[in-house]
C-alpha atoms as a PDB file:
ATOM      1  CA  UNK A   1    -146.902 -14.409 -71.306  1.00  0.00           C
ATOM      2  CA  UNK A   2    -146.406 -17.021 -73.606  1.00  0.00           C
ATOM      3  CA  UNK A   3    -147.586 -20.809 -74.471  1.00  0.00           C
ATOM      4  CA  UNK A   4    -148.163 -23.111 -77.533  1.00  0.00           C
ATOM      5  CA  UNK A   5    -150.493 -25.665 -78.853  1.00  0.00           C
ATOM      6  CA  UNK A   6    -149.795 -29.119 -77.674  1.00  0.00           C
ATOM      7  CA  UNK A   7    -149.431 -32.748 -78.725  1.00  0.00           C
ATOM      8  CA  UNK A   8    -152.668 -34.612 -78.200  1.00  0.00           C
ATOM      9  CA  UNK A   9    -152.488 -35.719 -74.906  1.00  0.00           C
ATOM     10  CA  UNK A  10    -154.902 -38.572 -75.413  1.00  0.00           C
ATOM     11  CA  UNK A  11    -157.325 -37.100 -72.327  1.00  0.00           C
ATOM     12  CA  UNK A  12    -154.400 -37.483 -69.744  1.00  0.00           C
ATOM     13  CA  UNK A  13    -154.594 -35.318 -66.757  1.00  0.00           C
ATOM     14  CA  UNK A  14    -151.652 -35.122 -64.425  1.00  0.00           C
ATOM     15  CA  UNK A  15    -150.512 -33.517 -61.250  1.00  0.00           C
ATOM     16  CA  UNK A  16    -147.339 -31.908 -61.888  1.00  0.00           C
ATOM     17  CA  UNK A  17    -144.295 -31.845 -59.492  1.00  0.00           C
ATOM     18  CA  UNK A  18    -141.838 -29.903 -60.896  1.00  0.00           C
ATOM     19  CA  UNK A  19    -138.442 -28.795 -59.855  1.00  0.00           C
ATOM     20  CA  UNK A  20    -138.104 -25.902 -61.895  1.00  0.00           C
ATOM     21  CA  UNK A  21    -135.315 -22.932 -61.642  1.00  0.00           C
ATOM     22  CA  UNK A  22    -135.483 -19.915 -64.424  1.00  0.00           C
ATOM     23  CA  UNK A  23    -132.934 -18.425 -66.427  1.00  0.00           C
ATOM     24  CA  UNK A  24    -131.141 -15.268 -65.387  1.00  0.00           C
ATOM     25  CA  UNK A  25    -133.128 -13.181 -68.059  1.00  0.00           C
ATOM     26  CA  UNK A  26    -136.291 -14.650 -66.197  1.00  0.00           C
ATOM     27  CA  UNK A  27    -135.600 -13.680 -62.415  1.00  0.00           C
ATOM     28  CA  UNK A  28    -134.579  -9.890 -63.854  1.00  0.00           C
ATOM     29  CA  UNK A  29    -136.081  -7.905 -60.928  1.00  0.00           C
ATOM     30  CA  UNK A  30    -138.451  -9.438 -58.690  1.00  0.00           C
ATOM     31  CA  UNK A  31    -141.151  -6.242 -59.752  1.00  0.00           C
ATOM     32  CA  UNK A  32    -142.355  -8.753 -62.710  1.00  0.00           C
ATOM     33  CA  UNK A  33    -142.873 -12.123 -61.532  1.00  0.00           C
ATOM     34  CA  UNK A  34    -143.222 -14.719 -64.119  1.00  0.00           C
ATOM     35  CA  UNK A  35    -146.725 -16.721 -63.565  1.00  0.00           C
ATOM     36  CA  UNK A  36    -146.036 -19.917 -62.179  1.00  0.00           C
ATOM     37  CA  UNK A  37    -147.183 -22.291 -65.078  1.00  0.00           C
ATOM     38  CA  UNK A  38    -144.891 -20.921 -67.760  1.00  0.00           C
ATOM     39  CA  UNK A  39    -141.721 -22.473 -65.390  1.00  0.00           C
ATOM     40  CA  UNK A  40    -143.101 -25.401 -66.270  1.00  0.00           C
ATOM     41  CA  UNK A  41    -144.920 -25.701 -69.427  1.00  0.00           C
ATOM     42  CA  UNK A  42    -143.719 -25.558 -72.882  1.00  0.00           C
ATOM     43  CA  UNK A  43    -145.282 -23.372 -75.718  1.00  0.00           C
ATOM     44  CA  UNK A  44    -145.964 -26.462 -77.427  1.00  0.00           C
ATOM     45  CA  UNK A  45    -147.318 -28.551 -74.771  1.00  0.00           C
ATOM     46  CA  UNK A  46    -150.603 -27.088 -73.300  1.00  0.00           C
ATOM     47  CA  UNK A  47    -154.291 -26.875 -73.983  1.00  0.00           C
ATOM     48  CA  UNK A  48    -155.837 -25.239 -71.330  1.00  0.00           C
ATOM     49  CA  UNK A  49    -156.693 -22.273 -69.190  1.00  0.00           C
ATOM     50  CA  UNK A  50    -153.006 -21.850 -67.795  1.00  0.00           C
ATOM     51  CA  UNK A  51    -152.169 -21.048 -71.840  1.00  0.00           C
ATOM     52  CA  UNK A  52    -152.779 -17.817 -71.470  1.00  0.00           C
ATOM     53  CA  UNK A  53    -149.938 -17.495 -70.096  1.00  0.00           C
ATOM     54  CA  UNK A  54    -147.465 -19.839 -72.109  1.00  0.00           C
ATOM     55  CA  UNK A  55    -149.275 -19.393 -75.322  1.00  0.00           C
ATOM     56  CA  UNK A  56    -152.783 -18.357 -76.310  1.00  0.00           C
ATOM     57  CA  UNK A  57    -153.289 -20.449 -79.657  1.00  0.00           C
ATOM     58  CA  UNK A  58    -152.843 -23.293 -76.691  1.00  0.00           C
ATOM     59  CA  UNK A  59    -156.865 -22.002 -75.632  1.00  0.00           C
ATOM     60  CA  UNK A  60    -157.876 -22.966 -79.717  1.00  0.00           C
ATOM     61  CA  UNK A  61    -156.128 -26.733 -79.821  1.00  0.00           C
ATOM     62  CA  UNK A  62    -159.021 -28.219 -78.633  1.00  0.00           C
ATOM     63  CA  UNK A  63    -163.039 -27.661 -77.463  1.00  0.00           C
ATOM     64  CA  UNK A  64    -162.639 -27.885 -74.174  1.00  0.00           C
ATOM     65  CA  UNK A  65    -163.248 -26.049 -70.721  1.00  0.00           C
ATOM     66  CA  UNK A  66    -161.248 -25.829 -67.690  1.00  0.00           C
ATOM     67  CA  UNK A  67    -161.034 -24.205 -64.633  1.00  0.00           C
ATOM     68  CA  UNK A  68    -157.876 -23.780 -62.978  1.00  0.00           C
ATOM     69  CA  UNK A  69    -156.159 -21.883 -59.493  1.00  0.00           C
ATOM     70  CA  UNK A  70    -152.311 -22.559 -57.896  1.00  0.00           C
ATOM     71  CA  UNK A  71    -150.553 -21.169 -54.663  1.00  0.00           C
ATOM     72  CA  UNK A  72    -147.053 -20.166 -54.974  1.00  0.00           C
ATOM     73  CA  UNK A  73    -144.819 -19.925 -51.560  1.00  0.00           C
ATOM     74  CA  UNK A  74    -141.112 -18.500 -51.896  1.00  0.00           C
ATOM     75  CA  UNK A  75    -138.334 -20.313 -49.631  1.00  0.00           C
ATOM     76  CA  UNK A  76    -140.563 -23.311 -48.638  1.00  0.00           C
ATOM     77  CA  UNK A  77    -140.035 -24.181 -44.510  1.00  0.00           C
ATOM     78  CA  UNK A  78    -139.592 -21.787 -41.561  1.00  0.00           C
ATOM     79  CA  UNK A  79    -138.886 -19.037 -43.906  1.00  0.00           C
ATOM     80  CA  UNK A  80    -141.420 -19.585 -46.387  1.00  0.00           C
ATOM     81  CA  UNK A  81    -143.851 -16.783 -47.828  1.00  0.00           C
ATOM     82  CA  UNK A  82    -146.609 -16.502 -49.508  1.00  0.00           C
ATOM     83  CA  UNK A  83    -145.613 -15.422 -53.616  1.00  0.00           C
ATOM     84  CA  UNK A  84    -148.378 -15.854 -55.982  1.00  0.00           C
ATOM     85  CA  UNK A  85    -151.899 -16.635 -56.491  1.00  0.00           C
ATOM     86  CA  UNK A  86    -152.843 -17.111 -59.763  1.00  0.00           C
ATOM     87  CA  UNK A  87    -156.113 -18.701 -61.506  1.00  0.00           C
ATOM     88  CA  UNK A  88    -158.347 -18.454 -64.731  1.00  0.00           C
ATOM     89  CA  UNK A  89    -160.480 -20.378 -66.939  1.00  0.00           C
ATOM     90  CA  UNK A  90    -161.010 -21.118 -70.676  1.00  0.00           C
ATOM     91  CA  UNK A  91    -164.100 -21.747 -72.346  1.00  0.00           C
ATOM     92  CA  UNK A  92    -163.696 -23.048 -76.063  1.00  0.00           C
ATOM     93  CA  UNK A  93    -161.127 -20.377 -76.524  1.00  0.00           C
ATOM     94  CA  UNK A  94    -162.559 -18.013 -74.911  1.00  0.00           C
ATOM     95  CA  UNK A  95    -160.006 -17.084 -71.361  1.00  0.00           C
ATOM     96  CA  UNK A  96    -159.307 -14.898 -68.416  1.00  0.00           C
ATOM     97  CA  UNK A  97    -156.528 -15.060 -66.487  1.00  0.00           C
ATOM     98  CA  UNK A  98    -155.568 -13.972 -62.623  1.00  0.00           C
ATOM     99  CA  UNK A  99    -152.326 -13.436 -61.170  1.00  0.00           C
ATOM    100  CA  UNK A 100    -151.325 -11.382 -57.839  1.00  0.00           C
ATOM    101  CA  UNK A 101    -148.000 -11.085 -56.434  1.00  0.00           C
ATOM    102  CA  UNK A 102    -146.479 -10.436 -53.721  1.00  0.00           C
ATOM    103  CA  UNK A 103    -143.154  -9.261 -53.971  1.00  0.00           C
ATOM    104  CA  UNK A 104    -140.698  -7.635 -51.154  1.00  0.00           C
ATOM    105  CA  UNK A 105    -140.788  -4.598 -49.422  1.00  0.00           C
ATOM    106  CA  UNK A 106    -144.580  -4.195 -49.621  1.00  0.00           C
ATOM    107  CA  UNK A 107    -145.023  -4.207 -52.968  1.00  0.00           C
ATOM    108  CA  UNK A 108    -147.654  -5.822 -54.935  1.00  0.00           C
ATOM    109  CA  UNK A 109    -149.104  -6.621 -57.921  1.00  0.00           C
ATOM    110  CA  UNK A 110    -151.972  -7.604 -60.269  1.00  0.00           C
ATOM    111  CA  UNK A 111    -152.272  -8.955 -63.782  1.00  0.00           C
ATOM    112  CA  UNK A 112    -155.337  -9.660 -65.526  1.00  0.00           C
ATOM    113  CA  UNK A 113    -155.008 -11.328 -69.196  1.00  0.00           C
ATOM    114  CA  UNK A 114    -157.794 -12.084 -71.490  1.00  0.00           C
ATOM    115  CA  UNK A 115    -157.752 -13.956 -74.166  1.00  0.00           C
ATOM    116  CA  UNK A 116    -158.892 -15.365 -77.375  1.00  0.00           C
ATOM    117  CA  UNK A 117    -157.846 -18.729 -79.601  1.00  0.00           C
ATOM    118  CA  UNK A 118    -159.405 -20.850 -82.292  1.00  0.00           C
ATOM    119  CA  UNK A 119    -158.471 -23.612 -84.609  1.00  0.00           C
ATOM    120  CA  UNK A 120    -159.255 -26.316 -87.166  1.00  0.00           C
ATOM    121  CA  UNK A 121    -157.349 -29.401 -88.784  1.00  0.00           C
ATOM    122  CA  UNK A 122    -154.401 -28.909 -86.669  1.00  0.00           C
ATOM    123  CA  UNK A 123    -153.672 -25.063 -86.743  1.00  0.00           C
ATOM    124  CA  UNK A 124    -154.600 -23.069 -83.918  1.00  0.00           C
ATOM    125  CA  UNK A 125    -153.654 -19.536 -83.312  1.00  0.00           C
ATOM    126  CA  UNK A 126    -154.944 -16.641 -80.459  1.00  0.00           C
ATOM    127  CA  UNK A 127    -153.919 -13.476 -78.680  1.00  0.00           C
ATOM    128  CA  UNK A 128    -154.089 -12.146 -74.830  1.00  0.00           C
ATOM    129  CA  UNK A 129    -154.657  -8.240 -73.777  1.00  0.00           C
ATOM    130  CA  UNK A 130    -152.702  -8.523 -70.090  1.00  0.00           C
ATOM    131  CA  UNK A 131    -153.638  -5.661 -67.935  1.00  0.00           C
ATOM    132  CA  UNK A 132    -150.816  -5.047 -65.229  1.00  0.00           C
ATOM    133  CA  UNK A 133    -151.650  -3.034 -62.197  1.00  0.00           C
ATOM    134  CA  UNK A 134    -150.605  -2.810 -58.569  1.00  0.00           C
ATOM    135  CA  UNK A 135    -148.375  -0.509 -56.801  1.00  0.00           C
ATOM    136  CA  UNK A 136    -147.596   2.146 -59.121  1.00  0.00           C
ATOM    137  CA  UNK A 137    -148.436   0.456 -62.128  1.00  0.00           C
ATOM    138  CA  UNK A 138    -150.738   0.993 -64.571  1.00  0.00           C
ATOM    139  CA  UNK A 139    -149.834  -0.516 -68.208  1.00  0.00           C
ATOM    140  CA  UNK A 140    -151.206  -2.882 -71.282  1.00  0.00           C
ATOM    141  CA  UNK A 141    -149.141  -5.583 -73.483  1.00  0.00           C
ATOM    142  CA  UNK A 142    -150.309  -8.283 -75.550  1.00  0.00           C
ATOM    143  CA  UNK A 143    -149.346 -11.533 -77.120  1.00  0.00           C
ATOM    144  CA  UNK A 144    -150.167 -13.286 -80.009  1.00  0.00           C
ATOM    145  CA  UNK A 145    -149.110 -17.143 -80.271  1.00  0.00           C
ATOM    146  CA  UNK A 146    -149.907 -19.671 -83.199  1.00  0.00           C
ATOM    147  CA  UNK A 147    -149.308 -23.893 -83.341  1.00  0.00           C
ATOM    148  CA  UNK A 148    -149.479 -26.378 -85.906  1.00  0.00           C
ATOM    149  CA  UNK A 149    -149.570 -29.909 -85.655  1.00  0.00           C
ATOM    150  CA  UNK A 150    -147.613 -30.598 -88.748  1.00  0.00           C
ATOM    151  CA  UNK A 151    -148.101 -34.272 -87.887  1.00  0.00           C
ATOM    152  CA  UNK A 152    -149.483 -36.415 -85.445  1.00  0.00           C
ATOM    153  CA  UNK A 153    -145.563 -37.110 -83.445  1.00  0.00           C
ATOM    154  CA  UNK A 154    -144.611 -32.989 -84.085  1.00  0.00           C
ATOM    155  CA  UNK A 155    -145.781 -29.942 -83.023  1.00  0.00           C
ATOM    156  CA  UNK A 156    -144.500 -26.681 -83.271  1.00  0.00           C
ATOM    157  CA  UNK A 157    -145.423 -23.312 -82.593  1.00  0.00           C
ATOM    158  CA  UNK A 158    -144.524 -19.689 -81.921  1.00  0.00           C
ATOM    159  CA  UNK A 159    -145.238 -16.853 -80.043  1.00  0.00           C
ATOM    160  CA  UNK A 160    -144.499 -12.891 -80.192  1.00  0.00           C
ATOM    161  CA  UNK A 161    -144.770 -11.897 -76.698  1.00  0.00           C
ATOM    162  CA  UNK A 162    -144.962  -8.365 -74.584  1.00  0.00           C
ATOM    163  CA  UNK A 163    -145.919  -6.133 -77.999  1.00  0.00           C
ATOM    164  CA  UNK A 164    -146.391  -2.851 -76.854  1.00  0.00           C
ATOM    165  CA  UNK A 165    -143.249  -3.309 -74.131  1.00  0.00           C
ATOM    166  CA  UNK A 166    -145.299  -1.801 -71.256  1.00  0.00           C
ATOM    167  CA  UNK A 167    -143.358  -0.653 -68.315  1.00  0.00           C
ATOM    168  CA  UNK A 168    -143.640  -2.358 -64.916  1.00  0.00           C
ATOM    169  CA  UNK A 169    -142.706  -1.211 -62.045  1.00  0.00           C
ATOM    170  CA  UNK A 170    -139.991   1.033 -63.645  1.00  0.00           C
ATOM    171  CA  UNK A 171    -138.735  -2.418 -66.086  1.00  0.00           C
ATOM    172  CA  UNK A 172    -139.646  -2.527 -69.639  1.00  0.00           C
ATOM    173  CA  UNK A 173    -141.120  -5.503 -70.860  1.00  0.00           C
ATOM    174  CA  UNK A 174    -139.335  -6.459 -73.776  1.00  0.00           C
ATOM    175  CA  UNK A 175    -140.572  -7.800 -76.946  1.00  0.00           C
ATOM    176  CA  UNK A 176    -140.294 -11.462 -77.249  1.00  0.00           C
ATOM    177  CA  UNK A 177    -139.840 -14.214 -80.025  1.00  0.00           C
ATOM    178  CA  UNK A 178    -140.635 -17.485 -78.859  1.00  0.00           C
ATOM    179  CA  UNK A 179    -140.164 -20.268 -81.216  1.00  0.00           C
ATOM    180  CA  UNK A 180    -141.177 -24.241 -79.830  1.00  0.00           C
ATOM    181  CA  UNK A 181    -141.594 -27.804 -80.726  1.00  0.00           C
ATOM    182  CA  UNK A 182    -142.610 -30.527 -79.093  1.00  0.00           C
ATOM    183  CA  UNK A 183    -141.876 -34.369 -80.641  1.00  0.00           C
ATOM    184  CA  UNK A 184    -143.377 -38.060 -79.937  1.00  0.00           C
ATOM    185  CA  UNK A 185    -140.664 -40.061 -81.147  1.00  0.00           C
ATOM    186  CA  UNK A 186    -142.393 -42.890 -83.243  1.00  0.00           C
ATOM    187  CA  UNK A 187    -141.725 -46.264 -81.806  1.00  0.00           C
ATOM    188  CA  UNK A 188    -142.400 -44.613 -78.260  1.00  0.00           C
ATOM    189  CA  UNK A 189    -145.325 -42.209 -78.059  1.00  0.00           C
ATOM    190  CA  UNK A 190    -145.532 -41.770 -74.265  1.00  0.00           C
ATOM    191  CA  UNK A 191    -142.368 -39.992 -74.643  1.00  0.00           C
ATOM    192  CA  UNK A 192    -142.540 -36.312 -75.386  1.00  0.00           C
ATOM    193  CA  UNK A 193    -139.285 -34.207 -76.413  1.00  0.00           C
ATOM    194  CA  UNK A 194    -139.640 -30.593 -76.257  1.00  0.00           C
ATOM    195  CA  UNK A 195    -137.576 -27.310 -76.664  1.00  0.00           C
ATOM    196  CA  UNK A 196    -137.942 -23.385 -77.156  1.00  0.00           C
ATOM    197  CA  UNK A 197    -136.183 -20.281 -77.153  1.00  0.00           C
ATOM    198  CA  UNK A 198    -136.311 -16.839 -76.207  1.00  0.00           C
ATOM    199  CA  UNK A 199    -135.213 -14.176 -78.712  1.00  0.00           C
ATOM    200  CA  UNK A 200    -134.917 -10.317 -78.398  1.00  0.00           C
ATOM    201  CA  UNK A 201    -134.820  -7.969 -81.218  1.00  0.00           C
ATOM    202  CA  UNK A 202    -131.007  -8.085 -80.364  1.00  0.00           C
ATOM    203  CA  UNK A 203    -130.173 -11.727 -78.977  1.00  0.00           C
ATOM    204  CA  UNK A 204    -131.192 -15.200 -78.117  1.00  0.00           C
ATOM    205  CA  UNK A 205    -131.909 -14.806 -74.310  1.00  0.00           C
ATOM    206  CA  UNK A 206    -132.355 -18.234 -73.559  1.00  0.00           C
ATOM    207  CA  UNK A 207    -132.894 -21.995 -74.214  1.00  0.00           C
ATOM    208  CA  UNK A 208    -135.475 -24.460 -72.745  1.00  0.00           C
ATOM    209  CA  UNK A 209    -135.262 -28.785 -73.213  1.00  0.00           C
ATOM    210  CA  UNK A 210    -137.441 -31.166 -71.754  1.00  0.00           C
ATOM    211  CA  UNK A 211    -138.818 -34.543 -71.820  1.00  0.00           C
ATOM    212  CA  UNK A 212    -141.706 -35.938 -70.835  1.00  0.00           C
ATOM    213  CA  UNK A 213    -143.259 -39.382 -70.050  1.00  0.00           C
ATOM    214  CA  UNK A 214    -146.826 -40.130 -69.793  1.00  0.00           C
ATOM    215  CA  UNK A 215    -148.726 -43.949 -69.359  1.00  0.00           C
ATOM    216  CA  UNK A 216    -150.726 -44.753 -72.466  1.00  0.00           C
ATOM    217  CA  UNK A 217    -153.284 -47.291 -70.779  1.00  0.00           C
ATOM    218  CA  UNK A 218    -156.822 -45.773 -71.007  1.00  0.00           C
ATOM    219  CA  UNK A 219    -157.876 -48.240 -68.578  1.00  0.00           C
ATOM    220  CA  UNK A 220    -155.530 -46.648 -65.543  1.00  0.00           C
ATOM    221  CA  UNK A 221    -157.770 -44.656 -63.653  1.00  0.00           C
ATOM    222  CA  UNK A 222    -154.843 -42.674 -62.360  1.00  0.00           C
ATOM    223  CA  UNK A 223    -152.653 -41.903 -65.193  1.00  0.00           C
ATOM    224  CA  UNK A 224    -148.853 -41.179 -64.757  1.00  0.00           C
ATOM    225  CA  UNK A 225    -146.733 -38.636 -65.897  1.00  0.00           C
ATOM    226  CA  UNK A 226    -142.960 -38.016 -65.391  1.00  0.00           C
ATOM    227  CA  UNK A 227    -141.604 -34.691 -66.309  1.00  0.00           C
ATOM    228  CA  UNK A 228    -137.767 -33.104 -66.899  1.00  0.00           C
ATOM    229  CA  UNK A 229    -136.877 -30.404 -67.887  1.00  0.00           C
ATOM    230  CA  UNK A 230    -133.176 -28.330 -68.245  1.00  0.00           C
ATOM    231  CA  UNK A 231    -133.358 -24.085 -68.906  1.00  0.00           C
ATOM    232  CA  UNK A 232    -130.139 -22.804 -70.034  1.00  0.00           C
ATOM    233  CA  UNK A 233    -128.876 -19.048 -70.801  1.00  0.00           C
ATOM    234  CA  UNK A 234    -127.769 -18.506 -74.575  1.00  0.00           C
ATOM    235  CA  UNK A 235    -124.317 -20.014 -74.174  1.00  0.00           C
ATOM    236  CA  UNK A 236    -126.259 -23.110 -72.676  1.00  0.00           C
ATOM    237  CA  UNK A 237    -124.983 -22.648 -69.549  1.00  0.00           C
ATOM    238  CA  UNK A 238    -127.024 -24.204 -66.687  1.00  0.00           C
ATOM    239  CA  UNK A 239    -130.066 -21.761 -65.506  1.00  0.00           C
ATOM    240  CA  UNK A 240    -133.141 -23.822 -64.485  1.00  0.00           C
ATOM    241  CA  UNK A 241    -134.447 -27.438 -63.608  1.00  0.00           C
ATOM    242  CA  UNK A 242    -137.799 -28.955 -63.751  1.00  0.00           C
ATOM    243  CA  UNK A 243    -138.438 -32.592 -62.737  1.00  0.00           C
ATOM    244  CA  UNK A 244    -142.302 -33.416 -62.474  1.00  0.00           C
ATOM    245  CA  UNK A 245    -144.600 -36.000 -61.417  1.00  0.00           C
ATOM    246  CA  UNK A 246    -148.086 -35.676 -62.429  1.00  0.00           C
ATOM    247  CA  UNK A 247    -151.296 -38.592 -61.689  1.00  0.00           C
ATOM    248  CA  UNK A 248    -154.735 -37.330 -62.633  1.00  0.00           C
ATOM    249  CA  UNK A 249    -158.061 -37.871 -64.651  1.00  0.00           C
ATOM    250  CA  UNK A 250    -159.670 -35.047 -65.737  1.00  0.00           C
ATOM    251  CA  UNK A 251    -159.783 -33.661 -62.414  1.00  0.00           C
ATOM    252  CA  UNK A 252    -156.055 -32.951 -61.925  1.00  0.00           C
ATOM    253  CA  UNK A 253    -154.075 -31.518 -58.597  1.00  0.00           C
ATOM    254  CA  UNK A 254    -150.284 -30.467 -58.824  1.00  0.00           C
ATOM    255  CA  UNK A 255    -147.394 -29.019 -57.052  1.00  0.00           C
ATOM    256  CA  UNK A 256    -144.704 -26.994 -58.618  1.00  0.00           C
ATOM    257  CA  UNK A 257    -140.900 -26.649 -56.997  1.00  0.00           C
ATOM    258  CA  UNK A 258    -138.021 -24.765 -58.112  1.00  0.00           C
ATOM    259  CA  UNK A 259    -134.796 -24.405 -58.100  1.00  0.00           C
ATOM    260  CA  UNK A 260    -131.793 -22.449 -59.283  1.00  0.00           C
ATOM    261  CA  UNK A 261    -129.526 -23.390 -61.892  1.00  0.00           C
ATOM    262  CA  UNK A 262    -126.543 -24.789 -58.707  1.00  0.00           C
ATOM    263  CA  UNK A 263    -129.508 -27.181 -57.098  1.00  0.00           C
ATOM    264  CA  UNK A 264    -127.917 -25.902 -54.198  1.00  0.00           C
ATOM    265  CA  UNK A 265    -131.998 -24.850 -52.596  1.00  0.00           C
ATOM    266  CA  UNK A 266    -135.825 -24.989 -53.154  1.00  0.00           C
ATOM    267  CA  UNK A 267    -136.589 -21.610 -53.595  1.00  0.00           C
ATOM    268  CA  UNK A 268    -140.501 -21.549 -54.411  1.00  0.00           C
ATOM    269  CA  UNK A 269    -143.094 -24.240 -54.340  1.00  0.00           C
ATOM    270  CA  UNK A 270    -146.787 -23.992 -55.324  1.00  0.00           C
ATOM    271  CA  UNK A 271    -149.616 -26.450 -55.726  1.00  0.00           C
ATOM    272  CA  UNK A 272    -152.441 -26.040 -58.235  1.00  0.00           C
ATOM    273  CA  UNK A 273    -155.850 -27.987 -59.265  1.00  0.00           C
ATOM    274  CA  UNK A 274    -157.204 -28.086 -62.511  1.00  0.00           C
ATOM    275  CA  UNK A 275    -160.816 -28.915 -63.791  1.00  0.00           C
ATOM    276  CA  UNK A 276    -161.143 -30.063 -67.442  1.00  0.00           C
ATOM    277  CA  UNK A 277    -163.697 -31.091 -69.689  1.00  0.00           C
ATOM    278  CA  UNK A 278    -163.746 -31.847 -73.283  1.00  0.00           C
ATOM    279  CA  UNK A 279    -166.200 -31.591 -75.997  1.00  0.00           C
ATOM    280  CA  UNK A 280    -167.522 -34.650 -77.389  1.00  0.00           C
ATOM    281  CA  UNK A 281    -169.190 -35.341 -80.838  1.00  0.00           C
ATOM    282  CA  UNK A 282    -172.893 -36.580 -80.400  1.00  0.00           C
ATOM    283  CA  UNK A 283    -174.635 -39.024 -82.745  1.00  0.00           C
ATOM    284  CA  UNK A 284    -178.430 -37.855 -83.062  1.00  0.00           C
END
């Protein structure tokens, strides 16, 4: 999939609660689900394992290493199933990624993703292989993302996604364009505004906005973050919500709902941990 470098994020870790509902281009046939942190992350907005599958030049922004799984369940309650288990890990830019579905009628499926960032003095860019596999499937895609921290309140980014177009399940992947950016307004930089979009080679698909909230105090032990976030098709009509709440160190634990565009249910909700750790410089 897709992702993007991200603002610094001053060593915040969060737990993210997210109310999140996809655009119709998104939720086209159940036979390729979309991994569960791209319906809430922005390109432009993460830095570890889970972007390899938002963006893989996220994997280069900074030396770190992290460890990540999450648990999606489809209609949440009486009726709820089990939808996704995804989980991978990134090394310095080094990553592998895990997802397994299960969809309807029997039918499952497996993607593997491996991928590969790096970066200096604000530019990072990286790729992904993504293997898919499963019930009749047998096909290869990649992406290739780049980000640039033009300054320290903006970032922006861009990724070409599903090159090659390999066939799932009978449904072409199509080839992606996904321009981001991500802004700290000045006099207020625990606020984060971000937005992308999804182009074809024949349309814009889609629109994503979003705003985000963090606590600056390095003393907290349990820092805060308060997420939003409004996906719309290409005539901006309503498609997807995401409202998060995230608390966390560097040891972080999250859960994920969503919704569609009407609010009118909770159709999936997952929870997720993530392990982080960042390189520090040594004085000898």
């Amino acid at each position: 999939m897709v992702g993007w470098a991200v603002p610094r994020l001053g060593g915040l870790y969060v737990i993210a609660i997210v109310l999140t509902a996809q655009p119709p281009n998104r939720l086209a046939a159940q036979q390729v689900a979309p991994n569960r942190s791209a319906t809430y992350l922005f390109p432009t907005d993460v830095r570890d394992a889970r972007a390899i599958w938002v963006n893989p030049a996220g994997l280069g922004v900074a030396r770190e290493a992290s460890v990540y799984a999450e648990v999606g369940v489809g209609d949440p309650g009486s009726r709820g199933r089990l939808r996704q288990i995804n989980a991978g890990f990134n090394s310095r830019g080094l990553s592998l990624g895990y997802q397994r579905d299960i969809l309807d009628n029997g039918v499952r499926g497996t993607t593997l993703r491996l991928g590969l960032a790096g970066g200096a003095q604000g530019l990072a860019a990286g790729f992904d292989i993504a293997r898919y596999s499963g019930n009749g499937v047998n096909a290869t895609g990649w992406d290739i993302g780049v980000s640039y921290v033009a300054f320290s309140q903006l970032t922006v980014g861009a990724v070409a996604a599903n090159l090659g177009q390999p066939i799932v399940r009978g449904l072409r992947q199509q080839f992606t364009f996904i321009p981001g950016v991500t802004w700290h307004p000045g006099p207020v930089r625990a606020l984060a505004v971000s937005t992308d979009a999804r182009m074809t080679r024949d349309s814009i698909e889609s629109y994503a906005f979003g705003l985000a909230w963090r606590t600056t105090s390095t003393s907290s032990r349990w820092p805060v973050e308060i997420i939003a976030r409004l996906d719309t098709d290409k005539g901006l009509r309503r498609g997807a919500f995401a409202l998060g709440l995230s608390i966390g160190g560097e040891n972080r634990f999250g859960a994920v709902a969503s919704a569609p565009g009407d609010v009118s249910r909770i159709d999936a909700l997952s929870v997720y941990g993530l392990v982080s750790r960042e390189a520090s410089t040594r004085r000898r």
